[in-house]
C-alpha atoms as a PDB file:
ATOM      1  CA  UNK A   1      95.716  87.989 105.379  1.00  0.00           C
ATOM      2  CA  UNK A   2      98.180  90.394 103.624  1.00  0.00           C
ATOM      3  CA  UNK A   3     101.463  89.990 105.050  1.00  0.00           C
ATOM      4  CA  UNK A   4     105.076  92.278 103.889  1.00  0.00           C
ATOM      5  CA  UNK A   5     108.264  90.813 104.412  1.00  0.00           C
ATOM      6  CA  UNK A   6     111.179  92.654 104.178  1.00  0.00           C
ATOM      7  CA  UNK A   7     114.824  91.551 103.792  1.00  0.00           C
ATOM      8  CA  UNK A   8     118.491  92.933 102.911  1.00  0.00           C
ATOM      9  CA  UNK A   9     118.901  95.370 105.362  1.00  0.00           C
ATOM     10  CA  UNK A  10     122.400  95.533 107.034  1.00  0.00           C
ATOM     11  CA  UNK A  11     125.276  97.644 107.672  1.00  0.00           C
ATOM     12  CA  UNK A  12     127.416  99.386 105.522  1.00  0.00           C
ATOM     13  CA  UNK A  13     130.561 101.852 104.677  1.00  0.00           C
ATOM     14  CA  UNK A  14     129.403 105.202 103.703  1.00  0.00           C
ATOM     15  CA  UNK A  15     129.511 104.761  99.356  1.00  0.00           C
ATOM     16  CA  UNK A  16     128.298 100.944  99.716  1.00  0.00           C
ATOM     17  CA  UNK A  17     124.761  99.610  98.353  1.00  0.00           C
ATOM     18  CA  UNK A  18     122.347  97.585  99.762  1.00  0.00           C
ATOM     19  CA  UNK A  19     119.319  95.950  97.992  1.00  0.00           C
ATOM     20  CA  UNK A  20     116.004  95.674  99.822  1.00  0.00           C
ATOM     21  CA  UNK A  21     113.447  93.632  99.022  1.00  0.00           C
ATOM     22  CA  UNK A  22     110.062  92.888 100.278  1.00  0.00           C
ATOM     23  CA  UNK A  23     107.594  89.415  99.370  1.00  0.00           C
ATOM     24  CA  UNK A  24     104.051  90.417  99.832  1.00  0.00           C
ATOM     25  CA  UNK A  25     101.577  87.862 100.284  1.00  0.00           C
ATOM     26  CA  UNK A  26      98.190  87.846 100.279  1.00  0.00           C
ATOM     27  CA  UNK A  27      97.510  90.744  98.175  1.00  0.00           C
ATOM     28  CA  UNK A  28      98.011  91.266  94.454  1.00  0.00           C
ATOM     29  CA  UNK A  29      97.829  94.856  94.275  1.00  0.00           C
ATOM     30  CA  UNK A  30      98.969  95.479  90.859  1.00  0.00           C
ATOM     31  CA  UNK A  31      97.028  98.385  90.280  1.00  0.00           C
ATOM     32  CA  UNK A  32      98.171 100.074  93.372  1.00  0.00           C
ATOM     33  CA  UNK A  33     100.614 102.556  95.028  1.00  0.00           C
ATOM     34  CA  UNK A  34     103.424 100.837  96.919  1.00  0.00           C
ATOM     35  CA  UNK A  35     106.547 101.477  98.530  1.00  0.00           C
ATOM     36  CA  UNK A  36     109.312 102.141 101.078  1.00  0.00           C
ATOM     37  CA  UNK A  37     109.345 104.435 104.228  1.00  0.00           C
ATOM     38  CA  UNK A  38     112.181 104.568 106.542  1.00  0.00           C
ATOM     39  CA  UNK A  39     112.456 106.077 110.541  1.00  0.00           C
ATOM     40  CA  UNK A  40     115.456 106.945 111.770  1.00  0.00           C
ATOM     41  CA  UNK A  41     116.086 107.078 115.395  1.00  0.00           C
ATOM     42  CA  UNK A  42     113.969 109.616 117.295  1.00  0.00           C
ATOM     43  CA  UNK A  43     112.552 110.828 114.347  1.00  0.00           C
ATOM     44  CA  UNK A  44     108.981 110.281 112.004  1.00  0.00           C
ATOM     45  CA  UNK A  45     108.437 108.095 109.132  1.00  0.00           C
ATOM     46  CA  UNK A  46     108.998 109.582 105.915  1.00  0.00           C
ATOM     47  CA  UNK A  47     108.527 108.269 102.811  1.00  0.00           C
ATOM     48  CA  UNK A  48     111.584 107.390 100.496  1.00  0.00           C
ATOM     49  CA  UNK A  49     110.689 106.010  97.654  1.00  0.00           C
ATOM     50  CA  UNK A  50     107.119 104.284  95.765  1.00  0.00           C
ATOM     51  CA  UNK A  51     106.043 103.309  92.494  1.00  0.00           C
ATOM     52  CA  UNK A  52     102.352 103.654  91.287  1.00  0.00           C
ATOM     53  CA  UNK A  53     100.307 100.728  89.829  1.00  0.00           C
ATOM     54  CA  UNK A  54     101.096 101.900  86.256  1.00  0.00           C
ATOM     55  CA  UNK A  55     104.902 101.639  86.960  1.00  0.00           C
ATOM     56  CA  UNK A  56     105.882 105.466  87.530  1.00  0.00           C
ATOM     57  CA  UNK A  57     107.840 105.887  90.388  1.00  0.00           C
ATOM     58  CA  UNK A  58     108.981 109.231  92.788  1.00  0.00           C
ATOM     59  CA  UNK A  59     111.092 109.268  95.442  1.00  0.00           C
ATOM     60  CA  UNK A  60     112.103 111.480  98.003  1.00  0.00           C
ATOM     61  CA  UNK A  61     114.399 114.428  97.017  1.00  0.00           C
ATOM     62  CA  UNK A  62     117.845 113.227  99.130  1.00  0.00           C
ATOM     63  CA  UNK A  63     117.581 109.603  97.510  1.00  0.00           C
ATOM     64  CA  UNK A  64     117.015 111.032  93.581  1.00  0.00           C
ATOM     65  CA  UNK A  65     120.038 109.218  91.826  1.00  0.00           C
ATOM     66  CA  UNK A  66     120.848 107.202  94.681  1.00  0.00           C
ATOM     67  CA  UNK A  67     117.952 105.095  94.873  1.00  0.00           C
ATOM     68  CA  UNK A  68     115.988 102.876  92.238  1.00  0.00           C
ATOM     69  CA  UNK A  69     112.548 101.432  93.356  1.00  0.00           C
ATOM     70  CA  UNK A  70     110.895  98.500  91.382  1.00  0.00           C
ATOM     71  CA  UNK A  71     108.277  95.411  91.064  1.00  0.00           C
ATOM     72  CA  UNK A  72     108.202  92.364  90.015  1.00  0.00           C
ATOM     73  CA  UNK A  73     104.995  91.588  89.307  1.00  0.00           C
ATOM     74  CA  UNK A  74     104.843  88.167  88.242  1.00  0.00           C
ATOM     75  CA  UNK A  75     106.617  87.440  91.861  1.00  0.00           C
ATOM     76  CA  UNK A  76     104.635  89.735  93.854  1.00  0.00           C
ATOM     77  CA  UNK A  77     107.783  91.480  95.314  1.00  0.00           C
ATOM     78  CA  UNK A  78     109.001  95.201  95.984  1.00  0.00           C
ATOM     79  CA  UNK A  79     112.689  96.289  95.596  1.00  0.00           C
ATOM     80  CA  UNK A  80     114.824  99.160  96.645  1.00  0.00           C
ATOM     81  CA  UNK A  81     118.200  99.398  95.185  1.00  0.00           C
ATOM     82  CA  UNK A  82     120.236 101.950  97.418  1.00  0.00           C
ATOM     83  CA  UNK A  83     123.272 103.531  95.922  1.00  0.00           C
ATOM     84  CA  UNK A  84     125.786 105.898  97.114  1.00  0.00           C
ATOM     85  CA  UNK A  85     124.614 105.334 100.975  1.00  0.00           C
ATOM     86  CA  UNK A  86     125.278 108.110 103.264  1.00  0.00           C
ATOM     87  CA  UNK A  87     125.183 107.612 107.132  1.00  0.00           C
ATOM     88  CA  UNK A  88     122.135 109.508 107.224  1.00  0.00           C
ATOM     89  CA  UNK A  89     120.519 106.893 105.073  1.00  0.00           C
ATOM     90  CA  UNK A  90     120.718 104.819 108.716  1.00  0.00           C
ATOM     91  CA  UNK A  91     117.169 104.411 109.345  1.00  0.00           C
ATOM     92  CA  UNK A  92     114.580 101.532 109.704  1.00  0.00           C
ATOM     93  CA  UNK A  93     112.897 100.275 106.261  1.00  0.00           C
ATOM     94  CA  UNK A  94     109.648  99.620 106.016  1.00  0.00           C
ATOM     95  CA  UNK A  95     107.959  97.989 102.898  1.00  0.00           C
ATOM     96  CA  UNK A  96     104.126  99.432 102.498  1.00  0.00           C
ATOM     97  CA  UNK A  97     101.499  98.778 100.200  1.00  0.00           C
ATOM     98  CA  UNK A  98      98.209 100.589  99.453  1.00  0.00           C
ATOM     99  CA  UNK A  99      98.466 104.342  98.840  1.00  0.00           C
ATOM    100  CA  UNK A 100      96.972 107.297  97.729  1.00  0.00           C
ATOM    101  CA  UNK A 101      99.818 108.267  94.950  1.00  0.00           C
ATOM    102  CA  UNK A 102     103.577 107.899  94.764  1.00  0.00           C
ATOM    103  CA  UNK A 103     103.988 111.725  94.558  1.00  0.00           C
ATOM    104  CA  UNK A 104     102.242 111.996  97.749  1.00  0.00           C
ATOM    105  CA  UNK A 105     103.703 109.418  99.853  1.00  0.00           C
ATOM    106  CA  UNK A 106     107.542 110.382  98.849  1.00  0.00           C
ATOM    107  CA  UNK A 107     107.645 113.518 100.620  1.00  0.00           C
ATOM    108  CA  UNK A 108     105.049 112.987 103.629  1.00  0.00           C
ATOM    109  CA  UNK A 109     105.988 112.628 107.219  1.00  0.00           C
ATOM    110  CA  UNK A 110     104.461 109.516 108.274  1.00  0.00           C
ATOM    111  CA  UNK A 111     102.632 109.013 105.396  1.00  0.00           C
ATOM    112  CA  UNK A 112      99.733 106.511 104.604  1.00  0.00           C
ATOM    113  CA  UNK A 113      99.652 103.483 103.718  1.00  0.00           C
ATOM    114  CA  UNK A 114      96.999 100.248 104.278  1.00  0.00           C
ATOM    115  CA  UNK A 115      99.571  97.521 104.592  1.00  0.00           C
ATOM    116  CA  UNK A 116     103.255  97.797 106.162  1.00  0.00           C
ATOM    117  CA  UNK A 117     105.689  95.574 106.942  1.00  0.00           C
ATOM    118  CA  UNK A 118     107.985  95.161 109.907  1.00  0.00           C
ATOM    119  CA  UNK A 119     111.148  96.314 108.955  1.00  0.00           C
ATOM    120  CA  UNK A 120     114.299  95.972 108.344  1.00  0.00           C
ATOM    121  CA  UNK A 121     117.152  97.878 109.755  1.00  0.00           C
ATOM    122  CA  UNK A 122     120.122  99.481 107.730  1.00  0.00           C
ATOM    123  CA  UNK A 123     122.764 101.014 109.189  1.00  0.00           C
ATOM    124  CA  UNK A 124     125.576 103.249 107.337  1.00  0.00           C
ATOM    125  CA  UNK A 125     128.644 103.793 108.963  1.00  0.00           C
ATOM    126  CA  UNK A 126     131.130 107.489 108.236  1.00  0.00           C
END
């Protein structure tokens, strides 16, 4: 059973950083698409930020040189380094795993993914 676990979330001064991180079990799916969507209150998913199974990464245009994605393959785990955080940054996090492309995913509204997990919440205060 492939399970996502996310951690790090928390709340934060408008400026701060946060680091996310996500243990996957379950699943070694180094040759595939993975990454972070967030969902803000009363709004849809959207995707943030992924990284492709041969390491190349996109990410969402409002997060470019705020936010750094990576994986660690040898300890099956997903990061998001966030930078810079603005209060509109406050969203749920969601770690995901299985999609199409990175380029894809980083500027869908809900966008697809096989595996999610069940988020964790970060909050940035003005």
């Amino acid at each position: 059973q492939v399970q996502l676990v996310e951690s790090g979330g928390g709340s934060v001064q408008s400026g701060g950083s946060l680091r996310l991180s996500c243990t996957i079990s379950g699943y070694n799916g180094e040759t595939q698409c993975m990454g972070w969507v967030r969902q803000a209150p009363g709004k849809e998913r959207e995707g943030v930020a992924a990284i492709d199974g041969d390491g190349s990464t996109s990410y969402r245009d409002s997060v470019k040189g705020r936010f750094t994605i990576s994986r660690d393959r040898a300890k099956n785990t997903l990061s998001l380094q966030m930078n810079s955080l603005k209060p509109e940054d406050t969203a749920m996090y969601y770690c995901a795993a299985v999609c199409a492309s990175s380029w894809i995913v980083v500027e869908a509204i809900n966008p697809v993914f096989e595996y999610w997990g069940k988020g964790t919440q970060v909050t940035v205060s003005s």
